[in-house]
Protein backbone atom coordinates (compact mmCIF):
# COMPACT_ATOMS: atom_id res chain seq x y z
CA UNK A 1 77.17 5.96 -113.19
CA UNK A 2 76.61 9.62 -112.49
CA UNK A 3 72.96 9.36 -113.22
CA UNK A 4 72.49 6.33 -110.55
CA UNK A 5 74.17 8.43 -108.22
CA UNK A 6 71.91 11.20 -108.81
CA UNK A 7 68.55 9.31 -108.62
CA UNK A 8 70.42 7.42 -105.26
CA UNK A 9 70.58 11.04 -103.92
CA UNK A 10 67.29 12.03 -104.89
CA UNK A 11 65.56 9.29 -103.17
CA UNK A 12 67.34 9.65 -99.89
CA UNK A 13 66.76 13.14 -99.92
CA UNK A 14 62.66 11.89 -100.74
CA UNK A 15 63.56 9.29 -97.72
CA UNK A 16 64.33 12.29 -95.28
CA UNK A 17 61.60 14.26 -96.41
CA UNK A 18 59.22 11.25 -96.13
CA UNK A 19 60.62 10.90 -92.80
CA UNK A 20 60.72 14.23 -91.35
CA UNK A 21 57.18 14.97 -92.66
CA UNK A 22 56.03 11.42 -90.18
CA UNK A 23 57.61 13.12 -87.41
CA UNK A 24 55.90 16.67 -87.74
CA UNK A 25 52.49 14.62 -87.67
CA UNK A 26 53.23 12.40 -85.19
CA UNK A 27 54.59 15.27 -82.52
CA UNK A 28 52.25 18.04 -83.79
CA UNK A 29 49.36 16.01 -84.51
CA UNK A 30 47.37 17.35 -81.32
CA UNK A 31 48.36 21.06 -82.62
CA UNK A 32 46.24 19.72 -85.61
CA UNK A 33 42.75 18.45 -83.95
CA UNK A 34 42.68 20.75 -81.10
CA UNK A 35 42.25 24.63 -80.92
CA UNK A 36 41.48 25.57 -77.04
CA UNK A 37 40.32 28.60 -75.49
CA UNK A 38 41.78 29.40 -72.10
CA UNK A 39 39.70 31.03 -69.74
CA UNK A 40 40.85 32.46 -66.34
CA UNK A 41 39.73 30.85 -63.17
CA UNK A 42 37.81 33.72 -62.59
CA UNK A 43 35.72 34.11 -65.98
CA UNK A 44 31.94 34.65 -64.98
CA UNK A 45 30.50 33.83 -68.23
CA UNK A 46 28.28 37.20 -68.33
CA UNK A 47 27.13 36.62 -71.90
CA UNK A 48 25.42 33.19 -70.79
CA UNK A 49 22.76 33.60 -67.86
CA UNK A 50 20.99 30.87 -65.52
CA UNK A 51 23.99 28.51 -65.63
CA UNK A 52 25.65 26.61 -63.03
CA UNK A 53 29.78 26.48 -63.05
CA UNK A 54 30.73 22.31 -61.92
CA UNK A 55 34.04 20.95 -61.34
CA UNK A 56 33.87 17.06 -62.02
CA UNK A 57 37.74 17.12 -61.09
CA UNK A 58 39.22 20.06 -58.67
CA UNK A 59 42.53 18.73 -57.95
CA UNK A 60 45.30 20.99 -58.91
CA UNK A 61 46.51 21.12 -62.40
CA UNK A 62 43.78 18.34 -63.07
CA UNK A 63 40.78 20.24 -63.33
CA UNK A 64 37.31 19.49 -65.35
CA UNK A 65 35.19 22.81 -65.68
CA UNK A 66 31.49 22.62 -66.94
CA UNK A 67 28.55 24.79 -67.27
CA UNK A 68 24.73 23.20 -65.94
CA UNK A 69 21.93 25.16 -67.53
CA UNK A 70 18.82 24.44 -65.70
CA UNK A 71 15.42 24.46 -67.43
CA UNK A 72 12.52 25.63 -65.96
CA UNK A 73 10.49 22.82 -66.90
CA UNK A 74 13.23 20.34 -66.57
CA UNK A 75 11.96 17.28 -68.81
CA UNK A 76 15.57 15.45 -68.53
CA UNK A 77 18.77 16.75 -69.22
CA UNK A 78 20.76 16.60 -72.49
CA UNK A 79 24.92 15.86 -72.48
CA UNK A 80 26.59 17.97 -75.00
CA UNK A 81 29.79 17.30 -76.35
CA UNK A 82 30.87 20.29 -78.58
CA UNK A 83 33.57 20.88 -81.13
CA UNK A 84 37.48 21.21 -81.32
CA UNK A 85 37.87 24.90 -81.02
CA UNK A 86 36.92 27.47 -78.54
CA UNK A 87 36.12 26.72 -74.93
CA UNK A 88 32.53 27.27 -72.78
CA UNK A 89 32.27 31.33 -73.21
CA UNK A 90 31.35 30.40 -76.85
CA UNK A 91 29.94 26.95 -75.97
CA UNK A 92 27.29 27.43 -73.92
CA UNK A 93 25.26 29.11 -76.40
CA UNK A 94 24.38 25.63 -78.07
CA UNK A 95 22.56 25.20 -74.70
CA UNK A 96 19.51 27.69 -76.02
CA UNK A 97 17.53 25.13 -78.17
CA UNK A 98 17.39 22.44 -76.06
CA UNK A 99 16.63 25.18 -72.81
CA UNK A 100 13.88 26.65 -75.03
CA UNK A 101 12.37 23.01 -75.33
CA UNK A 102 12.18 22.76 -71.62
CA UNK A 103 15.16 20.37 -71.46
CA UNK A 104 18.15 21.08 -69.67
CA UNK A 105 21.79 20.73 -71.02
CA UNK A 106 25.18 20.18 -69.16
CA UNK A 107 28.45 21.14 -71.39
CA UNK A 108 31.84 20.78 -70.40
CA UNK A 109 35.22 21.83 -71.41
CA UNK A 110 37.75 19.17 -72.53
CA UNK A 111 41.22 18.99 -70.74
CA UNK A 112 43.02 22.31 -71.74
CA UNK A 113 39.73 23.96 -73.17
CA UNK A 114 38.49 26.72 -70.65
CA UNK A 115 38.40 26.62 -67.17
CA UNK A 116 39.54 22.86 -67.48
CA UNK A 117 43.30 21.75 -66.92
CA UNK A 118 45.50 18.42 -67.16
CA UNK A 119 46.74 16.93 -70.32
CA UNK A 120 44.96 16.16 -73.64
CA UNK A 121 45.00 12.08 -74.26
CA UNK A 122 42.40 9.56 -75.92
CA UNK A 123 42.38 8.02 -72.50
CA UNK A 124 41.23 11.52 -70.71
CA UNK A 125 38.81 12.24 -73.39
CA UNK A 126 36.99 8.50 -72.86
CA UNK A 127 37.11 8.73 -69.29
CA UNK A 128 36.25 12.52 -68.65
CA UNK A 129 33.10 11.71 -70.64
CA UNK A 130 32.47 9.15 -68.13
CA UNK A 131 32.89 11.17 -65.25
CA UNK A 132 30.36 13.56 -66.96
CA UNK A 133 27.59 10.56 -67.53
CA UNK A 134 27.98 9.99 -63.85
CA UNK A 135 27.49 13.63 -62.36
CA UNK A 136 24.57 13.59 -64.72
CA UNK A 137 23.73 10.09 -63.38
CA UNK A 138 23.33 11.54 -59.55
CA UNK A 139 20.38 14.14 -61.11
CA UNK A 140 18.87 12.15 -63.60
CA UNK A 141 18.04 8.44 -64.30
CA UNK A 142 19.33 7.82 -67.47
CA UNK A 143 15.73 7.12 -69.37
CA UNK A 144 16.00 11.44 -68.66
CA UNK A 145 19.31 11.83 -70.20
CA UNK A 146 20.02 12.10 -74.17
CA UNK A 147 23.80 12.11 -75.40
CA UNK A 148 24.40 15.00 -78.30
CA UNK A 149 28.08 15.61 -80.07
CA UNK A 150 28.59 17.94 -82.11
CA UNK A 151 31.68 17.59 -84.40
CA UNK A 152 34.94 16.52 -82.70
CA UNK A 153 32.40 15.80 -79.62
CA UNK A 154 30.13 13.61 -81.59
CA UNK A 155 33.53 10.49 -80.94
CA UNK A 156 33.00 10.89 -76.85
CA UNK A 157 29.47 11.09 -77.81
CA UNK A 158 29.00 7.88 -79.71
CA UNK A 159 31.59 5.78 -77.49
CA UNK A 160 29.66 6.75 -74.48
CA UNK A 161 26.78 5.46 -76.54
CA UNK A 162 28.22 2.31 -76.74
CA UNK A 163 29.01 1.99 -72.99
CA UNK A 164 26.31 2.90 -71.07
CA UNK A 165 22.56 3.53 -71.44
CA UNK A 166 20.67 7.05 -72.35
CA UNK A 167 17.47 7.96 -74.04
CA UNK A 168 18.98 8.68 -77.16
CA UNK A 169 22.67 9.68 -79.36
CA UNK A 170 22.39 12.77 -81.86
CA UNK A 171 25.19 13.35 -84.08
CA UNK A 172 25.42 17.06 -84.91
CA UNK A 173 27.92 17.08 -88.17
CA UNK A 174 29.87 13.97 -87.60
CA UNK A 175 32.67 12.49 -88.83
CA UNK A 176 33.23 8.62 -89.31
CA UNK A 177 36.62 8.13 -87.50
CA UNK A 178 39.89 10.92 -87.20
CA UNK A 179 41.51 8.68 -88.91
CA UNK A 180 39.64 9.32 -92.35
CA UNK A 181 39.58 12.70 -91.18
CA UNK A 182 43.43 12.92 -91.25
CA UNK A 183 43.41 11.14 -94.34
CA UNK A 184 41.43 13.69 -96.48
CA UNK A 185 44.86 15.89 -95.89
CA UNK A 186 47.51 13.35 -95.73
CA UNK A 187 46.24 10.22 -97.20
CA UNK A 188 49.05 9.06 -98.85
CA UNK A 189 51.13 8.62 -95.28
CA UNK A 190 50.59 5.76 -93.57
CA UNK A 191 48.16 7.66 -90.84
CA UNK A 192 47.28 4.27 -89.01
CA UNK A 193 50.66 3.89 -87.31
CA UNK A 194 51.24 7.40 -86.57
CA UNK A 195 47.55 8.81 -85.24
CA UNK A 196 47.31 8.87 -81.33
CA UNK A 197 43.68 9.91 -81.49
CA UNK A 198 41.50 6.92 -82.68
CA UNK A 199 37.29 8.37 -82.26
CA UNK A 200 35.86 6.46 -84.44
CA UNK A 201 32.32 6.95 -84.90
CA UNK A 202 32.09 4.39 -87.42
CA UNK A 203 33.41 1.49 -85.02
CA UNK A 204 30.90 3.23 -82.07
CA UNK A 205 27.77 3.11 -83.87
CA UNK A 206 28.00 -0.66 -84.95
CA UNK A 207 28.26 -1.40 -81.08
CA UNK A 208 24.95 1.01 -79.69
CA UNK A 209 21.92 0.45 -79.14
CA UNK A 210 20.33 3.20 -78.70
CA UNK A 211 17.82 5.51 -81.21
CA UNK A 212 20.38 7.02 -83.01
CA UNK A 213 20.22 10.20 -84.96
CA UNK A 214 22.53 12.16 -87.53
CA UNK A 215 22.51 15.78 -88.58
CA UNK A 216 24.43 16.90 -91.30
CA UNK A 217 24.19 19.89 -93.94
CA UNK A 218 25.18 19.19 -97.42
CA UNK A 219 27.73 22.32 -97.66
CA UNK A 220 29.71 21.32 -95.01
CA UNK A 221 33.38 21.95 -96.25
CA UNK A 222 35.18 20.47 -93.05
CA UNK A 223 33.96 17.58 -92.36
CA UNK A 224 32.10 16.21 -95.74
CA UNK A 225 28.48 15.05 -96.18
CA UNK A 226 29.19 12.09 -97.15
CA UNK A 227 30.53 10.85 -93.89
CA UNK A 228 27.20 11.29 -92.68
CA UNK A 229 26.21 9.04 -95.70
CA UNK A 230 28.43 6.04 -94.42
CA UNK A 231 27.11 6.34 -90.71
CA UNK A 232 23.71 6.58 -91.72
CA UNK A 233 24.37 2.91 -93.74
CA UNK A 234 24.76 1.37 -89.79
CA UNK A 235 21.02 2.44 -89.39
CA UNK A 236 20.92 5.57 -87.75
CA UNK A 237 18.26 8.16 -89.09
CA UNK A 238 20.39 10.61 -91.24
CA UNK A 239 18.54 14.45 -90.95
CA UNK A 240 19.92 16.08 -93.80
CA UNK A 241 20.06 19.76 -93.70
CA UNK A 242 20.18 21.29 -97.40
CA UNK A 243 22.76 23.71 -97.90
CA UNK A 244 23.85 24.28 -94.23
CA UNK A 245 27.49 24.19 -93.24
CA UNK A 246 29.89 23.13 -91.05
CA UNK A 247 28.82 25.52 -88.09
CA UNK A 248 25.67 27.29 -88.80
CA UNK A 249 23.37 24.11 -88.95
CA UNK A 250 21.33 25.89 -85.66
CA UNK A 251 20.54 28.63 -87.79
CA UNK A 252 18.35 26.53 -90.33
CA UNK A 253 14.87 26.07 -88.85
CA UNK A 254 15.24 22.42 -89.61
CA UNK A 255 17.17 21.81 -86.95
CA UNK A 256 15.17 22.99 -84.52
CA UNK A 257 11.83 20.79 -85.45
CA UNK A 258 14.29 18.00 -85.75
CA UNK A 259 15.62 18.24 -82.23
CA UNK A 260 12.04 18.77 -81.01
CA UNK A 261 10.77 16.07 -82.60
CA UNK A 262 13.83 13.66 -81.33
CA UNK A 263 13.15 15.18 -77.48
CA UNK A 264 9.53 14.33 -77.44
CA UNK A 265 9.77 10.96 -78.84
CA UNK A 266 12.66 9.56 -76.60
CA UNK A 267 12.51 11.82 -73.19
């Protein structure tokens, strides 16, 4: 009798644990995707020159902050959606390889991220990528305009894919949904009813039509290679990068013909 009363105790206190664990990832789950870098209203971006500061939403507590570089030659304009930590100041230096290509690049900060304000929701992610594709919409026709995502970014990237037309998607070390993400960590919890944030790259890419392109290093410890595999099995072209990681993929010179040779064949 004593031992039944023992293994009842043990598996209430497992119940409790079980339970309090679901609500620590269901109310901190955001804490766990997103790392943002405030910047003060007044941050001039020094280390980033010939940009151009845009506020697709200026209403109080509300707003969305991006940076427009310009290129001199201007052959269309590439949409970057970049990764879950930092903010613009670190940001805008992903606009250099497409600038040095003669294509210019708009980047913006996600709500919280920067210069950018309001409140962090699937919702505002889908729609402040929309209000991005239409301020680039009022400078370029969107035969000019290529979408690129890089990490967290490449979900907005690929859903906008979906939705609208562009010259081309690049996926710059993607995953296939946060929900397998989440489950690399935690797969034995039942993620599916808990997860708020649902990019799912996998679910994206079997809706687009456009040229579709994936970059992905083979030493990439957060978000794994073979992510890239499974995309690739949808029918985008899968660039694979040989011993790059997670973050330094620009600094292999096989990223740079490979973005070259996706510009001049689509813009």
């Amino acid at each position: 009798m004593l031992g039944l009363k023992i293994i009842g105790a043990l598996i209430g206190i497992a119940l409790l644990l079980f339970l309090g664990v679901g609500t620590v990832l269901y109310l901190l789950q955001k804490k766990f995707i997103f790392y943002p870098t405030k910047l003060n209203a007044d941050y001039s971006f020094p280390l980033l020159p010939g940009h151009e500061e845009v506020w697709l939403d200026k209403s109080p507590g509300n707003e969305l902050h991006g940076l427009y570089f310009k290129a001199e030659q201007d052959k269309g304009l590439i949409l970057f959606f970049h990764g879950n930590a930092g903010a613009l100041d670190k940001w805008g230096h992903a606009a250099a390889p497409f600038l040095d290509l003669g294509y210019s690049v708009f980047i913006y900060d996600f709500r919280t991220y920067g210069k950018s304000g309001g409140e962090l929701s699937q919702k505002r992610l889908l729609d402040d990528s929309l209000l991005a594709y239409q301020w680039a919409l009022e400078k370029y026709p969107n035969s000019k305009i290529g979408l690129v995502g890089r990490s967290l970014g490449t979900g907005m990237a690929s859903w906008l894919a979906k939705e609208k037309e562009a010259a081309f998607l690049l996926l710059e070390t993607p995953y296939t949904s946060l929900l397998d993400m989440a489950s690399i960590t935690f797969g034995w919890f039942p993620l599916r009813y808990l997860l708020k944030y649902r990019l799912d790259n996998f679910a994206n890419l079997s809706e687009t039509r456009l040229p579709t392109y994936i970059i992905h290093g083979t030493k990439d410890l957060l978000i794994p290679y073979r992510m890239a595999e499974k995309l690739a099995t949808l029918g985008p072209e899968l660039i694979t990068i040989e011993n790059a990681g997670h973050n330094n993929i620009p600094d292999f010179e096989k990223y740079h013909e490979s973005i070259r040779q996706i510009l001049s064949a689509h813009i």
